[in-house]
Protein backbone atom coordinates (compact mmCIF):
# COMPACT_ATOMS: atom_id res chain seq x y z
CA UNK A 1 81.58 114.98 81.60
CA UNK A 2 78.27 116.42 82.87
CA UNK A 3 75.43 114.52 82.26
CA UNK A 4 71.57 114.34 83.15
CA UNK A 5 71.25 112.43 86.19
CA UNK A 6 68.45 111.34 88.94
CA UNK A 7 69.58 109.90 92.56
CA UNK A 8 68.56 106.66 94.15
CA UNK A 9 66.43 107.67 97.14
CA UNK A 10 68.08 104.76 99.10
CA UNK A 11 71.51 106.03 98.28
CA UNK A 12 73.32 108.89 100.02
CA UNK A 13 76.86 111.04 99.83
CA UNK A 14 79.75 109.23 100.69
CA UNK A 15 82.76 110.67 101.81
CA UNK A 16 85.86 109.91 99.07
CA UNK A 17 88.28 112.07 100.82
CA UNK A 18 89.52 114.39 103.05
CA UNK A 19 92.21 116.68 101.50
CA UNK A 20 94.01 118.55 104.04
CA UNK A 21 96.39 120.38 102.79
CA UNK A 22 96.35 122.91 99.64
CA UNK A 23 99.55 120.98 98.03
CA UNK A 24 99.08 119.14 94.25
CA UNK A 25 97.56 115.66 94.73
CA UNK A 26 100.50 113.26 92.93
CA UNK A 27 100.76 112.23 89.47
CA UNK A 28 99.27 108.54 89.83
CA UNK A 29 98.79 108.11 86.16
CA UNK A 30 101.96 109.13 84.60
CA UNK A 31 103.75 106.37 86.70
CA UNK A 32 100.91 104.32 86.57
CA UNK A 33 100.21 103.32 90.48
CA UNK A 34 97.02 103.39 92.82
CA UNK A 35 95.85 106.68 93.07
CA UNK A 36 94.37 104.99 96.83
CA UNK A 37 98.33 105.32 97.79
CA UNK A 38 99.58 106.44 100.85
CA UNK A 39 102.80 108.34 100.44
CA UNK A 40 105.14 107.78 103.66
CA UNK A 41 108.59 109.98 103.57
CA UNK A 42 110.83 109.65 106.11
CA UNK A 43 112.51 113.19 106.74
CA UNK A 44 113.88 115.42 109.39
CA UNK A 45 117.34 115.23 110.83
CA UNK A 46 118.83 111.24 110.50
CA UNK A 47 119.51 109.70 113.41
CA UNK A 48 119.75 105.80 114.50
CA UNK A 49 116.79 104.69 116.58
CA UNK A 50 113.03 103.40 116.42
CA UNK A 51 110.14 104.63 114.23
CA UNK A 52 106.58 103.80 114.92
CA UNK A 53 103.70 103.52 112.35
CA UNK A 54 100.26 103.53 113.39
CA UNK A 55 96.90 102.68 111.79
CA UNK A 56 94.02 103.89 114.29
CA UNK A 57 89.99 103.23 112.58
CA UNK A 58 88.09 106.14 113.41
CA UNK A 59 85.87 104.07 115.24
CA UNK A 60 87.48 102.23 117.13
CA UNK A 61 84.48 101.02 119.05
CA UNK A 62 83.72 98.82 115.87
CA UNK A 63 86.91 97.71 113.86
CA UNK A 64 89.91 96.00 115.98
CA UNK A 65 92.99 98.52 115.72
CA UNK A 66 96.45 96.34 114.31
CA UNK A 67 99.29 96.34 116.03
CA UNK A 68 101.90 98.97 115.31
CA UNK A 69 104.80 98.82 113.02
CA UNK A 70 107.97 99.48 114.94
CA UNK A 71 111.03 100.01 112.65
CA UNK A 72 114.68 100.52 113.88
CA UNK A 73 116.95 102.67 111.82
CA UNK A 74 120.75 101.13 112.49
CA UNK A 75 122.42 104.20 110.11
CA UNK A 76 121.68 107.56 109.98
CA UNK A 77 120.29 108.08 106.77
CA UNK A 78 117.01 108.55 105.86
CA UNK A 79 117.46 106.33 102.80
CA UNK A 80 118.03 103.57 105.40
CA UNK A 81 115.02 104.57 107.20
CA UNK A 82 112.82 104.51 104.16
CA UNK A 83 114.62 100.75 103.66
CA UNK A 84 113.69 99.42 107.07
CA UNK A 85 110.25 100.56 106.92
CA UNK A 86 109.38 99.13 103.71
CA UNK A 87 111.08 95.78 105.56
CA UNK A 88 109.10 95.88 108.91
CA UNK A 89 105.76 96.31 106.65
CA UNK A 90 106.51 93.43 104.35
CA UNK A 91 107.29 91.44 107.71
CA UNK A 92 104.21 92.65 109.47
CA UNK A 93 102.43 91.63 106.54
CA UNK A 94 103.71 87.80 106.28
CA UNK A 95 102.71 85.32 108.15
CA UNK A 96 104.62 82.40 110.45
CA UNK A 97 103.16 79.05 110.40
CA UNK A 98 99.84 80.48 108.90
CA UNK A 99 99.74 83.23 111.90
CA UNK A 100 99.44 86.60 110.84
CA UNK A 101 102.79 88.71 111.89
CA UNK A 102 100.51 91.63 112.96
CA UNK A 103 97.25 91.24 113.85
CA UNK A 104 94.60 92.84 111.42
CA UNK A 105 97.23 94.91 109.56
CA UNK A 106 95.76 93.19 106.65
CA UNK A 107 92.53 94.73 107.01
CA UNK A 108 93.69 97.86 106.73
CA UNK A 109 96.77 97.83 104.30
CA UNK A 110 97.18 95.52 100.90
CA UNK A 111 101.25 96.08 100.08
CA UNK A 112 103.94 98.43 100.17
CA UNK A 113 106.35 99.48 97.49
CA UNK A 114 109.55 101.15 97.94
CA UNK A 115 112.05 103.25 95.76
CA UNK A 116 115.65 102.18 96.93
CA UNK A 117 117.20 105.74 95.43
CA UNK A 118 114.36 107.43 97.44
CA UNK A 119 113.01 108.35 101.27
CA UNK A 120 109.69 107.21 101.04
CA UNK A 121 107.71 103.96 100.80
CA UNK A 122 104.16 103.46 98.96
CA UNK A 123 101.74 101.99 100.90
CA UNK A 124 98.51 100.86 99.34
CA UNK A 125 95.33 100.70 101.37
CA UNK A 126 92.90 97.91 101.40
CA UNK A 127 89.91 99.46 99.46
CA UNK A 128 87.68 98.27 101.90
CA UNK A 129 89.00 98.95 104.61
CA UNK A 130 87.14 101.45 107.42
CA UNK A 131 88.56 104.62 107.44
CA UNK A 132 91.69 105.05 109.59
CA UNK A 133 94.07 107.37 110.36
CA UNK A 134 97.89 106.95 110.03
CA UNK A 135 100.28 108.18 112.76
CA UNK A 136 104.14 108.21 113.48
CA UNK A 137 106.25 107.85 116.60
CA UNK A 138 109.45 107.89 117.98
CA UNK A 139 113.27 108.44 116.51
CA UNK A 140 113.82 111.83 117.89
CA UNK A 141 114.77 114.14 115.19
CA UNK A 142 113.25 111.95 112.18
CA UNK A 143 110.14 112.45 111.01
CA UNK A 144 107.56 109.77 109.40
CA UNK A 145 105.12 111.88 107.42
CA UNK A 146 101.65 110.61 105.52
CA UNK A 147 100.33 111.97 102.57
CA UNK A 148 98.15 112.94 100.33
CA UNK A 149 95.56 113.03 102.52
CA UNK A 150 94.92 112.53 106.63
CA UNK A 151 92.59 110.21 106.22
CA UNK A 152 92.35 106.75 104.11
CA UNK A 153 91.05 104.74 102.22
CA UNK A 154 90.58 107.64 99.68
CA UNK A 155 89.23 105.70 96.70
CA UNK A 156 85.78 104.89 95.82
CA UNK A 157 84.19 101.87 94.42
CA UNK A 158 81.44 102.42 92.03
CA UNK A 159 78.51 99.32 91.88
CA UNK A 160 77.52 97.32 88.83
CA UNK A 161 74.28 98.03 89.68
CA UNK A 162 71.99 99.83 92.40
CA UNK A 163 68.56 98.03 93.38
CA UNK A 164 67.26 94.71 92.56
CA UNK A 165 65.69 95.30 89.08
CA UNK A 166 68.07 98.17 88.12
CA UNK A 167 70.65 97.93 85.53
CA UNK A 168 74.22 99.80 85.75
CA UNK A 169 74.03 102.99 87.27
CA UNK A 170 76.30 103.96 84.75
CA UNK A 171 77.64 107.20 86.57
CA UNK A 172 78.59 109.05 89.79
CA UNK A 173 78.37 112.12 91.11
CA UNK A 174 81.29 114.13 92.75
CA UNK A 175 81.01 117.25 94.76
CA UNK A 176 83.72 119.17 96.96
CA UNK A 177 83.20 121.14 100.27
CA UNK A 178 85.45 122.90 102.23
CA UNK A 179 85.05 122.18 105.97
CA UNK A 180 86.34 123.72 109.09
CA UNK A 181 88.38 121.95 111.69
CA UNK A 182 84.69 121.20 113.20
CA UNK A 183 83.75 119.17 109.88
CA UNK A 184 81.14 122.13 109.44
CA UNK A 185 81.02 122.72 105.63
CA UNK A 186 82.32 127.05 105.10
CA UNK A 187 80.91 128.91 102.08
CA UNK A 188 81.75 128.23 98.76
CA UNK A 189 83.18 131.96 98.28
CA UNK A 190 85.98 132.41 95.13
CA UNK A 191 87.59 129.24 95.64
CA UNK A 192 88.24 127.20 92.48
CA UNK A 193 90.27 123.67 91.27
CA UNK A 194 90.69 121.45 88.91
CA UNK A 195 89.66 117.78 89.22
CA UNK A 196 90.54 115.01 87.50
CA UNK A 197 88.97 111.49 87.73
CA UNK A 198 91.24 108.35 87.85
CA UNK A 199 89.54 104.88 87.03
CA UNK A 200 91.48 101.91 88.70
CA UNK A 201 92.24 98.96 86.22
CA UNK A 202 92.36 96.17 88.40
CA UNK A 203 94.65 93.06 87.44
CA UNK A 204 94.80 89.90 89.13
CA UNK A 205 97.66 86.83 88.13
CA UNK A 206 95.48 84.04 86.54
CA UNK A 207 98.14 81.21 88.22
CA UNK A 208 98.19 82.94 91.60
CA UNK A 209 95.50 84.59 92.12
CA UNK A 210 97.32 87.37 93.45
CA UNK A 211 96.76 90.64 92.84
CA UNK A 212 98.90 92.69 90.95
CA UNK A 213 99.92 96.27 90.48
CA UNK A 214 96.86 97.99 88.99
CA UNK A 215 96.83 100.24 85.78
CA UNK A 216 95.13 103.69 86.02
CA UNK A 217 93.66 105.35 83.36
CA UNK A 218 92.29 109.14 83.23
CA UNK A 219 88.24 109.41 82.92
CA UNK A 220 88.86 113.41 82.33
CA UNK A 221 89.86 116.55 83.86
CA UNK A 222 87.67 119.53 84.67
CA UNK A 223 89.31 123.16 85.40
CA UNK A 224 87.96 125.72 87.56
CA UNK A 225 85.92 123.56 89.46
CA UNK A 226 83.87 125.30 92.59
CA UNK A 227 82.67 124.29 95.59
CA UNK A 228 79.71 122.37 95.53
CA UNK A 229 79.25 121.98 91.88
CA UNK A 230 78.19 118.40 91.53
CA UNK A 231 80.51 116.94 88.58
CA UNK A 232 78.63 113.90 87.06
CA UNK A 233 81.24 110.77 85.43
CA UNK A 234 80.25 108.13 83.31
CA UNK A 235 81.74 105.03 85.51
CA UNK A 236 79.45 101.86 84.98
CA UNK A 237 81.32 100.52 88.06
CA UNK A 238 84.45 99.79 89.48
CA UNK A 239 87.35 101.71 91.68
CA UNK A 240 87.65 105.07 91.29
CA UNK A 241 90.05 108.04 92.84
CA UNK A 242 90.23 112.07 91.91
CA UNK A 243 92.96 113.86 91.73
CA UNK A 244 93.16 117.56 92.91
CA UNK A 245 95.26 120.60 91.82
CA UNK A 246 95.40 124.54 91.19
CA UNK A 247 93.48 125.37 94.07
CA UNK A 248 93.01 128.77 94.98
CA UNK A 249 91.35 130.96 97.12
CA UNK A 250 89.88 128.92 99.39
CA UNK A 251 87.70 129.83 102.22
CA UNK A 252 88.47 131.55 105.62
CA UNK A 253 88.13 129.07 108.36
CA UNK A 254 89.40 126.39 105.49
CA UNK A 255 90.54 122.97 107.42
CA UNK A 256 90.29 120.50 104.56
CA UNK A 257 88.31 119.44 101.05
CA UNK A 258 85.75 116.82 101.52
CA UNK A 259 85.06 115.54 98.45
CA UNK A 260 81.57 113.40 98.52
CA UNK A 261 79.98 110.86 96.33
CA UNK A 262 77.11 108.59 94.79
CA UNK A 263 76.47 106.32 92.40
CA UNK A 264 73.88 107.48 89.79
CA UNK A 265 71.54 106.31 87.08
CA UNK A 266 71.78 108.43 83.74
């Protein structure tokens, strides 16, 4: 997967994720959904009462922050709760008389899909949406938990080309820090992963125009990755995610994984 590589001096690192815990990223390709998905479990003890879901941008100075998602649990099951939140998003998403149900929800979050037998509900992220931060309020004893990651979006999208007279970059570059709870980056010490790189298949309905569930195929996996090695993908454009697992040893002071970016011409 490594290839020669120069950078465009116009481009710089982006910021793909921010891993914080030291926990298996999901299988997205085995059951084929976005790996961009937000996994929301409800948990904790069951009781009957109101949940609260919250999407907050990091800056919140620039980019309008949607209402919140308030979802009442009338049995005391979590099942039920996973039920009525995957109900009060596909409400909040809709639309009455060509109004939006919640205000700039859909500038942060494209669908949800549920599991009835299960306790949690997939939410998928707009792709280009600023990053934001999901929180949870409310119901006592229940819980409301986000994962993989504390942070979203958390894929990438690769361009077709980079500069005006410049063909496909045909590659990017991935590299993965550990930071402190001060976002200062820690040495790389003994610490070691394994990445793999998940290309998004986009699919659209040709009647519609509505998107549809994408496909996801593997670009590779690399074992006993370190940190800071710059891992270099062919990817002549498109979405992208990574996938992280088998980590050991990382730092002292270790807060999270922020895993950077850039497009690349071979």
């Amino acid at each position: 997967m490594a290839y020669p590589h120069y950078r465009d001096a116009n481009l710089t690192d982006r910021r793909l994720r921010r891993k914080d815990d030291l926990v298996d990223d999901p299988d997205t390709l085995t059951d084929q959904y976005d790996p961009g998905t937000i996994f929301a479990v409800v948990g904790g003890v069951a009781q009957a009462g109101n949940l609260t879901a919250q999407f907050t941008p990091l800056d919140t100075a620039k980019f309008p922050t949607p209402d919140p998602v308030v979802f009442a649990v009338t049995t005391e099951t979590l099942a039920q709760g996973a039920a009525a939140l995957y109900a009060a998003f596909n409400t909040a998403l809709g639309a009455t008389a060509g109004v939006p149900n919640n205000r700039h929800l859909g500038r942060y979050i494209e669908r949800v899909e549920y599991t009835a037998a299960g306790t949690g509900v997939r939410i998928v992220p707009n792709p280009f949406a600023p990053p934001f931060l999901p929180t949870m309020s409310g119901a006592g004893t229940m819980t409301l938990t986000f994962t993989p990651d504390d942070t979203f979006p958390i894929t990438g999208v690769a361009a077709k080309q980079v500069g005006k007279n410049v063909g496909p970059p045909g590659a990017v570059v991935l590299s993965v820090h550990s930071v402190t709870a001060a976002d200062d980056v820690n040495g790389i010490g003994s610490c070691t992963f394994d990445l793999e790189v998940l290309r998004v298949v986009e699919r659209f309905d040709p009647v519609t125009s509505q998107q549809l569930r994408p496909g996801v195929r593997s670009l590779g996996t690399l074992t006993g990755v370190t940190l800071g090695e710059e891992i270099t993908v062919p990817l002549g454009g498109g979405r992208f995610g990574v996938r992280v697992t088998n980590i050991a040893n990382q730092p002292s002071g270790h807060d999270a994984f922020d895993v950077r970016w850039d497009d690349v011409v071979t």
